[in-house]
Structure formats: C-alpha cells, structure tokens
PDB file of N, CA and C in Angstrom:
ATOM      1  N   UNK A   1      98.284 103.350  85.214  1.00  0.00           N
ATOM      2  CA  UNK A   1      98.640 104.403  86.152  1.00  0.00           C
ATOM      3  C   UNK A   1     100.160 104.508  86.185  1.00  0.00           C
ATOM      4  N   UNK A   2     100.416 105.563  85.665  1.00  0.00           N
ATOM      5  CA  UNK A   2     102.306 105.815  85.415  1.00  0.00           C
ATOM      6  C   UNK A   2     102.203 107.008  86.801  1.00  0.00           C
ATOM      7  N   UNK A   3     103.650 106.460  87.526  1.00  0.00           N
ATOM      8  CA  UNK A   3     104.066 107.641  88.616  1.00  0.00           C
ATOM      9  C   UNK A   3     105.106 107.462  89.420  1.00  0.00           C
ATOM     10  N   UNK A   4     105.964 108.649  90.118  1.00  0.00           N
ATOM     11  CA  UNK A   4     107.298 108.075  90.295  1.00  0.00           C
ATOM     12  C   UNK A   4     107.196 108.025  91.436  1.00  0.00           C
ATOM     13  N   UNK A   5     107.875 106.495  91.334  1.00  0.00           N
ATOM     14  CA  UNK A   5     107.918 105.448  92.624  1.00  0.00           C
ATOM     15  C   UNK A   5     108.695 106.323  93.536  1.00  0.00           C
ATOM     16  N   UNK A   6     109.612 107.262  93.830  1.00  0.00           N
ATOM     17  CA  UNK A   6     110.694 107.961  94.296  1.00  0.00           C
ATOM     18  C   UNK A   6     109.605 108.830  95.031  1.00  0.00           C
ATOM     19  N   UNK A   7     109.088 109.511  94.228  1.00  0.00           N
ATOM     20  CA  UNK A   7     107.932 110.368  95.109  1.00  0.00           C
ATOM     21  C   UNK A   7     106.865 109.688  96.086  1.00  0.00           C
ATOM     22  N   UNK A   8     106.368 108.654  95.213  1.00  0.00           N
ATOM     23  CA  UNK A   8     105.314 108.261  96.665  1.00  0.00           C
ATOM     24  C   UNK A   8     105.768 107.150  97.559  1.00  0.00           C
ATOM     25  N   UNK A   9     106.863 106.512  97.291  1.00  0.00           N
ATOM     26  CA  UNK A   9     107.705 106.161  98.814  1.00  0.00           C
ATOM     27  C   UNK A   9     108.226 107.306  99.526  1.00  0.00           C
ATOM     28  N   UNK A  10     108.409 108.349  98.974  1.00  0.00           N
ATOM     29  CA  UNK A  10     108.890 109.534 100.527  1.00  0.00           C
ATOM     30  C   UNK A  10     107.520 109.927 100.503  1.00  0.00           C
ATOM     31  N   UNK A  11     106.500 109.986 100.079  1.00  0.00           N
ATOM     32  CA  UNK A  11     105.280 110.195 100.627  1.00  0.00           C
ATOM     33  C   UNK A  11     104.911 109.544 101.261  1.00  0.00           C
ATOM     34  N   UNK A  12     104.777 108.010 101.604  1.00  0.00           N
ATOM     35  CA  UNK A  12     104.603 107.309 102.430  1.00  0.00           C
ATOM     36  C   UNK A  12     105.163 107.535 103.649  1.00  0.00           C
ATOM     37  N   UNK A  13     106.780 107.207 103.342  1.00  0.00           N
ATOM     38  CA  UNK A  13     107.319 107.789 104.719  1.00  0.00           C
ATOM     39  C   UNK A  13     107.235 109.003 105.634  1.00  0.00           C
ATOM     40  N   UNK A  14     107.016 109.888 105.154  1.00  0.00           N
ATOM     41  CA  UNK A  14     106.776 111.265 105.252  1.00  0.00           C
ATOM     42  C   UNK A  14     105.175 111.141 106.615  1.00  0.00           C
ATOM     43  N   UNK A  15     103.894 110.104 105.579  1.00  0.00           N
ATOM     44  CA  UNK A  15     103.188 110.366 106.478  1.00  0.00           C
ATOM     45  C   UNK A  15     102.849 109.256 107.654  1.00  0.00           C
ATOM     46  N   UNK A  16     103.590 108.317 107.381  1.00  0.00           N
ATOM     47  CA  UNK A  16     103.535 107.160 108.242  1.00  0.00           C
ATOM     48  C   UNK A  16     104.306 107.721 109.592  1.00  0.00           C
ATOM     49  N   UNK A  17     104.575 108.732 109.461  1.00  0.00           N
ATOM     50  CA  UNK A  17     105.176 109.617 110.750  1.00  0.00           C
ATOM     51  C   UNK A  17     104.349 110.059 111.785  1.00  0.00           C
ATOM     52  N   UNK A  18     103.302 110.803 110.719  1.00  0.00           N
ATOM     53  CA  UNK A  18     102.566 111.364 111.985  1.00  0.00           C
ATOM     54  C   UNK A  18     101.257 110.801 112.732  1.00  0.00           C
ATOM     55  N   UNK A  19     100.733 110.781 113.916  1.00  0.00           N
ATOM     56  CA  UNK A  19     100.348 110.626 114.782  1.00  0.00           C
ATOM     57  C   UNK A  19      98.443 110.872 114.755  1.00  0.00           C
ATOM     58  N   UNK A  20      97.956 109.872 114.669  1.00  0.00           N
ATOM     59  CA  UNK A  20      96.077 110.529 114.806  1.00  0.00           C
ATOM     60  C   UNK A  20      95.665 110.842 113.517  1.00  0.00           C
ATOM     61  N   UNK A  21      96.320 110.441 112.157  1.00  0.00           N
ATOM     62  CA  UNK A  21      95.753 110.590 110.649  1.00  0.00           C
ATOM     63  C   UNK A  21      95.487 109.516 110.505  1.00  0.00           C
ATOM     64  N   UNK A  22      94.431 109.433 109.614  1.00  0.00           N
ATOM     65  CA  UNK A  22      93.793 108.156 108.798  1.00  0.00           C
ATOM     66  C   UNK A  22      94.250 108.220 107.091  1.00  0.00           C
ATOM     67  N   UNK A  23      95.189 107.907 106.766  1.00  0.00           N
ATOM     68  CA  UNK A  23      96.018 108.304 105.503  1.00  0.00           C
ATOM     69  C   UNK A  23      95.199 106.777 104.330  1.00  0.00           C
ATOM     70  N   UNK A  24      94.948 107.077 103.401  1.00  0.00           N
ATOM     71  CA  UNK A  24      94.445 106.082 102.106  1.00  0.00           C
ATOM     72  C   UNK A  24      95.155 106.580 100.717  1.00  0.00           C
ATOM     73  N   UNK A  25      95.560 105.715 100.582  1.00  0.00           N
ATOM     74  CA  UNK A  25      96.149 105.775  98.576  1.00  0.00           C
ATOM     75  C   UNK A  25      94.523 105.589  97.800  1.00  0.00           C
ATOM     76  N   UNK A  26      94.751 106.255  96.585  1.00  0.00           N
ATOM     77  CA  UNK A  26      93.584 106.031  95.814  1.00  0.00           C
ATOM     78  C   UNK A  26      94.276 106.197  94.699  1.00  0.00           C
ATOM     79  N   UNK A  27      93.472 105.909  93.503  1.00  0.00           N
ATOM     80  CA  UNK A  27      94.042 105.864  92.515  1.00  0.00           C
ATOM     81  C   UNK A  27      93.148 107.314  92.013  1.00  0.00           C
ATOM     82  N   UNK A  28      93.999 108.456  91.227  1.00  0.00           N
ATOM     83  CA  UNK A  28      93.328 109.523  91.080  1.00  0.00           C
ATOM     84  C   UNK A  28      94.208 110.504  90.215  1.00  0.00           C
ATOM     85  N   UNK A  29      93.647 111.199  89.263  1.00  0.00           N
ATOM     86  CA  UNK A  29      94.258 112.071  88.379  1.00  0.00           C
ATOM     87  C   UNK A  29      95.159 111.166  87.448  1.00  0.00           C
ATOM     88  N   UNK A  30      95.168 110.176  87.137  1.00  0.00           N
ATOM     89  CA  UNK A  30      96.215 109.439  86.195  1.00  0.00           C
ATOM     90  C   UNK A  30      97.687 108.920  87.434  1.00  0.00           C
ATOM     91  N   UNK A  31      97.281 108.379  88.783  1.00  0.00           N
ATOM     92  CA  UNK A  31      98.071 108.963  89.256  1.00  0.00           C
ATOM     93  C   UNK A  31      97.485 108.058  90.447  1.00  0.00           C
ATOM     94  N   UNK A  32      98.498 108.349  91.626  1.00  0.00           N
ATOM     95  CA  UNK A  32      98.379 108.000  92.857  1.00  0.00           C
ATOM     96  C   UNK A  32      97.904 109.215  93.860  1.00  0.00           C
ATOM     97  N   UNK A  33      97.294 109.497  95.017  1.00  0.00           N
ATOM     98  CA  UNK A  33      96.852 110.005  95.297  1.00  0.00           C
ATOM     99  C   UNK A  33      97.033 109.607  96.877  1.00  0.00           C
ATOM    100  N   UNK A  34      97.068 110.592  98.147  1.00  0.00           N
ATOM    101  CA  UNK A  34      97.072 110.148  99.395  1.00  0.00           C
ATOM    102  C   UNK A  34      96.728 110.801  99.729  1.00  0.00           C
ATOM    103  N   UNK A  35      95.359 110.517 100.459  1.00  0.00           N
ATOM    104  CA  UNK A  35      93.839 111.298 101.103  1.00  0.00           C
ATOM    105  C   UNK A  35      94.343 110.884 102.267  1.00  0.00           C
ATOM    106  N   UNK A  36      94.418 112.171 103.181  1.00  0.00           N
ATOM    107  CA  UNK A  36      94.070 112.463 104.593  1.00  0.00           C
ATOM    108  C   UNK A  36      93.475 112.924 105.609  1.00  0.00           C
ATOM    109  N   UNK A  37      92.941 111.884 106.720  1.00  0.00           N
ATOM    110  CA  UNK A  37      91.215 112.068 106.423  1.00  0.00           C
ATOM    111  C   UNK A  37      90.135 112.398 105.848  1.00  0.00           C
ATOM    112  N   UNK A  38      89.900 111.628 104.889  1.00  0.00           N
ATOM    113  CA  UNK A  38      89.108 111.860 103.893  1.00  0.00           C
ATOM    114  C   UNK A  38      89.451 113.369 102.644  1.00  0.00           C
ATOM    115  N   UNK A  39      90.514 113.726 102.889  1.00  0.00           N
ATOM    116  CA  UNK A  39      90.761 114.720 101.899  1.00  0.00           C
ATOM    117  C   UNK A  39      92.171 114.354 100.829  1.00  0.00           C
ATOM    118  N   UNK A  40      92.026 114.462  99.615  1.00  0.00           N
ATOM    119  CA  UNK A  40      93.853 114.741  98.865  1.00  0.00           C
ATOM    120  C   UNK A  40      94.338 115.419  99.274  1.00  0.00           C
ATOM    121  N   UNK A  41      95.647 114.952  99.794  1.00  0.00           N
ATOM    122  CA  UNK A  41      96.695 115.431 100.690  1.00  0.00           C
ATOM    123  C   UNK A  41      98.130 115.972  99.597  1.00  0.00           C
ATOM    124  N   UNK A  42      98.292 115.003  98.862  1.00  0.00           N
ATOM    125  CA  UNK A  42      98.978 114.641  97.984  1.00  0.00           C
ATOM    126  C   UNK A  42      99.143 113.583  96.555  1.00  0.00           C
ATOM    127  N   UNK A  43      99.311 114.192  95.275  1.00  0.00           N
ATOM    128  CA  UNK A  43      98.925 113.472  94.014  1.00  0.00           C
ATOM    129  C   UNK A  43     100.483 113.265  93.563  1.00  0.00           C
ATOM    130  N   UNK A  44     100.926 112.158  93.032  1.00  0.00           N
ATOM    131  CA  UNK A  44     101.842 112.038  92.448  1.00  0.00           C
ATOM    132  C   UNK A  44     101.527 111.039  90.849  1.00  0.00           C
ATOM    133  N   UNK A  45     101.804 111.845  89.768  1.00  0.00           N
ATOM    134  CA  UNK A  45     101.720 111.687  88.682  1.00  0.00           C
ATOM    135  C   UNK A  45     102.673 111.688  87.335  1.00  0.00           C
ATOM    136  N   UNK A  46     102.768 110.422  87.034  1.00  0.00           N
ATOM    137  CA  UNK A  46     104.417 111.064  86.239  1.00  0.00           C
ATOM    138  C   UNK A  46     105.026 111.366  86.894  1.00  0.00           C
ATOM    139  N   UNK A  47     105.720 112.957  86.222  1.00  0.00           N
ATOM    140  CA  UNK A  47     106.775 113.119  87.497  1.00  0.00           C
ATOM    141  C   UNK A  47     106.200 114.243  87.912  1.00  0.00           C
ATOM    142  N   UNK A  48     105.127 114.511  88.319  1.00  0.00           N
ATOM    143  CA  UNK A  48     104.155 115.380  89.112  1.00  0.00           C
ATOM    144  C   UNK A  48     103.775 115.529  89.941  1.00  0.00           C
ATOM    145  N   UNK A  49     104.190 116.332  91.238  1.00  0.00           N
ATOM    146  CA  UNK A  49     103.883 116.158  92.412  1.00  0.00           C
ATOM    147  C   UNK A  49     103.153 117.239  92.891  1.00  0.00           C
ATOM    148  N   UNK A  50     101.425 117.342  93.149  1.00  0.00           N
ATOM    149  CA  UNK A  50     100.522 118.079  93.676  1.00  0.00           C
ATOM    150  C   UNK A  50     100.711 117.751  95.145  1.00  0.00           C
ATOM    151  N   UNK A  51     100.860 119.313  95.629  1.00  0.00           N
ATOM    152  CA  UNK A  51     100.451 118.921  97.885  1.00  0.00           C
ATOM    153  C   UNK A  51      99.366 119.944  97.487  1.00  0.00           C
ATOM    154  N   UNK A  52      98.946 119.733  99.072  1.00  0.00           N
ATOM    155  CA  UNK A  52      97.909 120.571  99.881  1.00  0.00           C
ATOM    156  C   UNK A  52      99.202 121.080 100.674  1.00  0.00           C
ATOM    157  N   UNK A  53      98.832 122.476 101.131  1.00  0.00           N
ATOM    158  CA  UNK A  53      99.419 122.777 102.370  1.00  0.00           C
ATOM    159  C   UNK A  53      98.787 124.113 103.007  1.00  0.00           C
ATOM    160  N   UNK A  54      99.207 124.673 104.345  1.00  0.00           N
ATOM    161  CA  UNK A  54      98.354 125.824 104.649  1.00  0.00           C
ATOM    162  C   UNK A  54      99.024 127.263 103.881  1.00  0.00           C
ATOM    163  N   UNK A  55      98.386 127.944 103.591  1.00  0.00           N
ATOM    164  CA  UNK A  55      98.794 129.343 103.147  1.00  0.00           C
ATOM    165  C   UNK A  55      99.732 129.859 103.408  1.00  0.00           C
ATOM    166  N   UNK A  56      99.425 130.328 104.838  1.00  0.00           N
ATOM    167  CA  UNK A  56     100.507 131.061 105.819  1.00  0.00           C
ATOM    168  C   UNK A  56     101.993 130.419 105.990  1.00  0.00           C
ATOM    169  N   UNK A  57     102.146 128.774 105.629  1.00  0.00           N
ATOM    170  CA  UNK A  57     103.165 128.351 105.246  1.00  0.00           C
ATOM    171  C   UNK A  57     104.249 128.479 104.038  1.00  0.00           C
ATOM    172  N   UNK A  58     103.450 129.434 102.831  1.00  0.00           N
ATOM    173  CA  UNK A  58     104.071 129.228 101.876  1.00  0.00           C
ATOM    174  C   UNK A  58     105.343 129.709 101.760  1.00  0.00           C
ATOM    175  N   UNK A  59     105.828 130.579 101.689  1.00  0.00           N
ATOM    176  CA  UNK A  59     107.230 130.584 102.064  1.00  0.00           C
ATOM    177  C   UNK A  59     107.915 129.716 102.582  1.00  0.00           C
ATOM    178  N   UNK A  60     107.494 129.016 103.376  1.00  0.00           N
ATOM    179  CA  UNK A  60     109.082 127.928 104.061  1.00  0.00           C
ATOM    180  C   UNK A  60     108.788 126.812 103.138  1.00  0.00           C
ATOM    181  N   UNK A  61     107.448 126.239 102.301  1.00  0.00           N
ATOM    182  CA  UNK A  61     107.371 125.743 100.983  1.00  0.00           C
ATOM    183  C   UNK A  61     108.203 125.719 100.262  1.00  0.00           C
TER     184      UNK A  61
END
C-alpha cells in the first residue's frame, strides 16, 4: 500500500476535529481510505486524493 503520508496526516487531523463521527482507516483502492460512519469519506493513494463532499458546496471546493 503506497500513499502520501502528508495527505493522510492532515486527514487525520482534519477529522479528529469534529464532534459525534465514528471515523475508521481501511485499507482500500491501493490506498488508505477514511470511512465516516460507515461510509468513504476520503481515499488517499499515491499522490491521490479522492473526498466526498456535498454538491451545493462545490464551489468553495
């Protein structure tokens, strides 16, 4: 499993922030992966970084 350490330590930090999530690493896509509540939240691969986010947000994305 190759992936950059740079990305999923600010992913960590990022979600160790918020409040009432149940956050899990998995190993997934060649890659690290952080399911929140039970969903992929975020994949980091190589130097590949998949989010989830809401729609109506995309712009400030």
């Amino acid at each position: 499993m190759a992936h950059n350490n740079e990305f999923v330590n600010r992913g960590r930090e990022r979600l160790a922030i918020e409040e009432n999530i149940e956050v899990e690493e998995k190993s997934m896509f060649r890659g690290l992966s952080f399911l929140v509540n039970g969903k992929m939240y975020i994949n980091v691969s190589h130097e590949n970084l998949m989010c989830r986010y809401n729609a109506k947000l995309e712009d400030e994305v």
